[in-house]
C-alpha atoms as a PDB file:
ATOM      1  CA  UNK A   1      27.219  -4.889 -25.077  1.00  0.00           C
ATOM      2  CA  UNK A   2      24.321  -4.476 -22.849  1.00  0.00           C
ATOM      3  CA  UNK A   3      23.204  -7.587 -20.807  1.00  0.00           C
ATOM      4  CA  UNK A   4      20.164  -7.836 -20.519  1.00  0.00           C
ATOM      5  CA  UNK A   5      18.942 -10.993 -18.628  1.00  0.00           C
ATOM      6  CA  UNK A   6      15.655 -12.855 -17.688  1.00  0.00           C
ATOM      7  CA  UNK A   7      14.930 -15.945 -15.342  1.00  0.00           C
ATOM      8  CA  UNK A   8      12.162 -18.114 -15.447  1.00  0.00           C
ATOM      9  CA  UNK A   9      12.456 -19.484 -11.799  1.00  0.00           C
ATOM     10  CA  UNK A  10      14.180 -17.174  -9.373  1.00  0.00           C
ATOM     11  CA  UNK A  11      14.944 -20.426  -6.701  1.00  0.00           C
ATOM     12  CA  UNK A  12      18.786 -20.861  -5.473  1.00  0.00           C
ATOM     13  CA  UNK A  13      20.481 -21.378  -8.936  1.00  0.00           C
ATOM     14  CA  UNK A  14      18.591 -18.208 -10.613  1.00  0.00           C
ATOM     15  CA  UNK A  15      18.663 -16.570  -7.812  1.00  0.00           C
ATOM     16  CA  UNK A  16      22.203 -17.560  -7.380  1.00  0.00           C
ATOM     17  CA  UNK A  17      23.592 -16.545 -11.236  1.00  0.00           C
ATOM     18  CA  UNK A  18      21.444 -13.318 -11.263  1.00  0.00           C
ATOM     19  CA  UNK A  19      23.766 -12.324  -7.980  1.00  0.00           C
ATOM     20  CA  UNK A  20      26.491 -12.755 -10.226  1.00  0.00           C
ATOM     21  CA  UNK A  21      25.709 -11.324 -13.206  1.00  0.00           C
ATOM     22  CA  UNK A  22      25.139  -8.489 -11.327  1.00  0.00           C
ATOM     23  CA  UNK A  23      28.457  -8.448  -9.632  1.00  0.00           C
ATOM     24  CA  UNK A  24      30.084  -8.821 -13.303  1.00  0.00           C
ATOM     25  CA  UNK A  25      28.105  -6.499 -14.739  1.00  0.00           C
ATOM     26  CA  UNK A  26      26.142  -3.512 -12.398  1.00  0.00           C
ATOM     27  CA  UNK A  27      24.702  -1.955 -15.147  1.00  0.00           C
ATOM     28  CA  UNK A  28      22.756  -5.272 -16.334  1.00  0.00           C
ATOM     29  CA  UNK A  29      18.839  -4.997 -16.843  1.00  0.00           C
ATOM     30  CA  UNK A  30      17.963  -8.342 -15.109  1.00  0.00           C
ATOM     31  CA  UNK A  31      14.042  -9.343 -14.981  1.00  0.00           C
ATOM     32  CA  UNK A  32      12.854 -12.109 -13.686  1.00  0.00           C
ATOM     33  CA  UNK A  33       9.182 -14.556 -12.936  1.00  0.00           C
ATOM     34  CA  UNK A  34       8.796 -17.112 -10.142  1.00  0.00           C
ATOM     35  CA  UNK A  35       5.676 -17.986  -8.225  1.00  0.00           C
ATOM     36  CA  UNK A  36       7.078 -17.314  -4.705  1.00  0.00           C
ATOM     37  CA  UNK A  37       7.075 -14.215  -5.214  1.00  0.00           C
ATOM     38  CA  UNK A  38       9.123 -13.828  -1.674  1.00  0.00           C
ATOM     39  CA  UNK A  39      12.343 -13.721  -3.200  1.00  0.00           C
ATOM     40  CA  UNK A  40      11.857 -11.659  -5.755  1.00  0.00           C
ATOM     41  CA  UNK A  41      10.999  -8.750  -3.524  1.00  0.00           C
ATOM     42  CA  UNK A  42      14.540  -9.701  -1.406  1.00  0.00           C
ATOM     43  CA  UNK A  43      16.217  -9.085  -4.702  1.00  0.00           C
ATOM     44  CA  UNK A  44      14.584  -6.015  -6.025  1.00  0.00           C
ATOM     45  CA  UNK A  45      15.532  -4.731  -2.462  1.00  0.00           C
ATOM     46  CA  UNK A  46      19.151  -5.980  -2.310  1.00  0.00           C
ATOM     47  CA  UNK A  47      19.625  -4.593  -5.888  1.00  0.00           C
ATOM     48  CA  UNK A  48      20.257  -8.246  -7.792  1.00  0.00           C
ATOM     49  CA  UNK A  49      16.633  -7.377  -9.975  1.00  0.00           C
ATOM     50  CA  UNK A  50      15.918  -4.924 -12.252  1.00  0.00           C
ATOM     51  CA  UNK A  51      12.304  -5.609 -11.494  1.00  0.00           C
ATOM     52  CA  UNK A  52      10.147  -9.024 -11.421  1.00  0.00           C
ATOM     53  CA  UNK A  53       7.602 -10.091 -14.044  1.00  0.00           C
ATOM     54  CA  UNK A  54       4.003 -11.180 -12.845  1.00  0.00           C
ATOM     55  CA  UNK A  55       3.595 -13.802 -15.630  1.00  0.00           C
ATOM     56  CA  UNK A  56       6.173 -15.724 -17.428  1.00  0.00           C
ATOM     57  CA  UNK A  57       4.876 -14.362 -20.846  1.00  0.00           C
ATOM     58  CA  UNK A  58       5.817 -10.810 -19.970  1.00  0.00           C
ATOM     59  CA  UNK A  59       7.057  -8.903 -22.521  1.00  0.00           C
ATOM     60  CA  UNK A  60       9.876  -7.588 -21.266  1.00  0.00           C
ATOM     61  CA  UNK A  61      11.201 -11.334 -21.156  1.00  0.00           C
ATOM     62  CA  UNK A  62      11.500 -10.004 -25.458  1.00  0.00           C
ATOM     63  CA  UNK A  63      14.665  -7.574 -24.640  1.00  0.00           C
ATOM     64  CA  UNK A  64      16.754 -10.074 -23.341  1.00  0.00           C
ATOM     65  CA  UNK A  65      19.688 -11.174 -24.666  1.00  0.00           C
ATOM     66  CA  UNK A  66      20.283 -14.095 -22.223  1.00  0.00           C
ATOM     67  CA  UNK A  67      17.344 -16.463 -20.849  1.00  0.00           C
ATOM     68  CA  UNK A  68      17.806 -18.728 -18.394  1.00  0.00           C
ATOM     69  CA  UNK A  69      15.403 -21.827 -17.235  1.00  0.00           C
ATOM     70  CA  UNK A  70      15.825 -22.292 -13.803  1.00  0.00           C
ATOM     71  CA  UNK A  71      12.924 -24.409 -12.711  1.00  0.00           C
ATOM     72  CA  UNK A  72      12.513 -27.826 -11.490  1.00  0.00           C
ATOM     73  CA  UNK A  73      12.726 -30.076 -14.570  1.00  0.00           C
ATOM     74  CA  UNK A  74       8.623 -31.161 -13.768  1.00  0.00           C
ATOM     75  CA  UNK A  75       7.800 -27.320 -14.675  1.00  0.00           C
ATOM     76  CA  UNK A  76      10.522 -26.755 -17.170  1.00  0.00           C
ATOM     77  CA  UNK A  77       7.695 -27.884 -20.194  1.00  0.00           C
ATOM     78  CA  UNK A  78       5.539 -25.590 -18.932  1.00  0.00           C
ATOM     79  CA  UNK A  79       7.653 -22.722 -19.846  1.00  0.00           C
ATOM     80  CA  UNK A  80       8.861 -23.885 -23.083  1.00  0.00           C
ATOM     81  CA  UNK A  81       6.493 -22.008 -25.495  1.00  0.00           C
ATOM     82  CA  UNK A  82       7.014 -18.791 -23.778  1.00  0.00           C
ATOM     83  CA  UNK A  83      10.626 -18.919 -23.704  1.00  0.00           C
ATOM     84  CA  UNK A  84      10.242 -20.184 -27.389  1.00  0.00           C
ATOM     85  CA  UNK A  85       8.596 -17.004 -28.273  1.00  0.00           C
ATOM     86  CA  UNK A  86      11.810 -14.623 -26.849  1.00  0.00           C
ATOM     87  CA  UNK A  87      14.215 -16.280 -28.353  1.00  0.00           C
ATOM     88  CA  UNK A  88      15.522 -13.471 -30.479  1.00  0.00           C
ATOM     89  CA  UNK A  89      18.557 -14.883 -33.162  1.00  0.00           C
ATOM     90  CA  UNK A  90      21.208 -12.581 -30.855  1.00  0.00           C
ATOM     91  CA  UNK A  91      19.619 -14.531 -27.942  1.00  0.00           C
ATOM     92  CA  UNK A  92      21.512 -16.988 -25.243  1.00  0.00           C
ATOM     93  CA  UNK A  93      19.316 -19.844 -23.620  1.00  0.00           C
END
């Protein structure tokens, strides 16, 4: 199975499991949106991110089989209806 994985909120837990997804499994697609944008680039550069989404209604956010809400809980309702629109039936949230 290929993982594919996205994060809405890239802070110190996504930031965190993305590290170790990518440990488990090197040859995971792993996307990601925050709006510090600052640790996104560290990860694209250490090799934890497949690449980084500008918006959290990317489309890419579509091919994954695993999403993950990592925000504080005062944004998390802000991101509901786009995750709501990814969820695929083979997807994880």
């Amino acid at each position: 199975m290929t993982i594919k994985a996205g994060f809405f909120g890239f802070g110190l837990i996504g930031g965190s499991l993305a590290k170790h997804i990518r440990k488990a499994y090197p040859d995971a697609t792993i996307y990601a949106y925050d709006i510090d944008t600052n640790g996104l680039n560290l990860a694209i550069e250490d090799g934890t991110l497949t690449a980084f989404c500008n918006s959290p209604d990317d489309k890419r956010f579509g091919e994954c089989n695993y999403l993950y809400l990592c925000t504080p809980v005062s944004f998390a309702k802000d991101f509901l209806p786009y995750i709501k629109s990814y969820i695929k039936p083979d997807c994880i949230f």
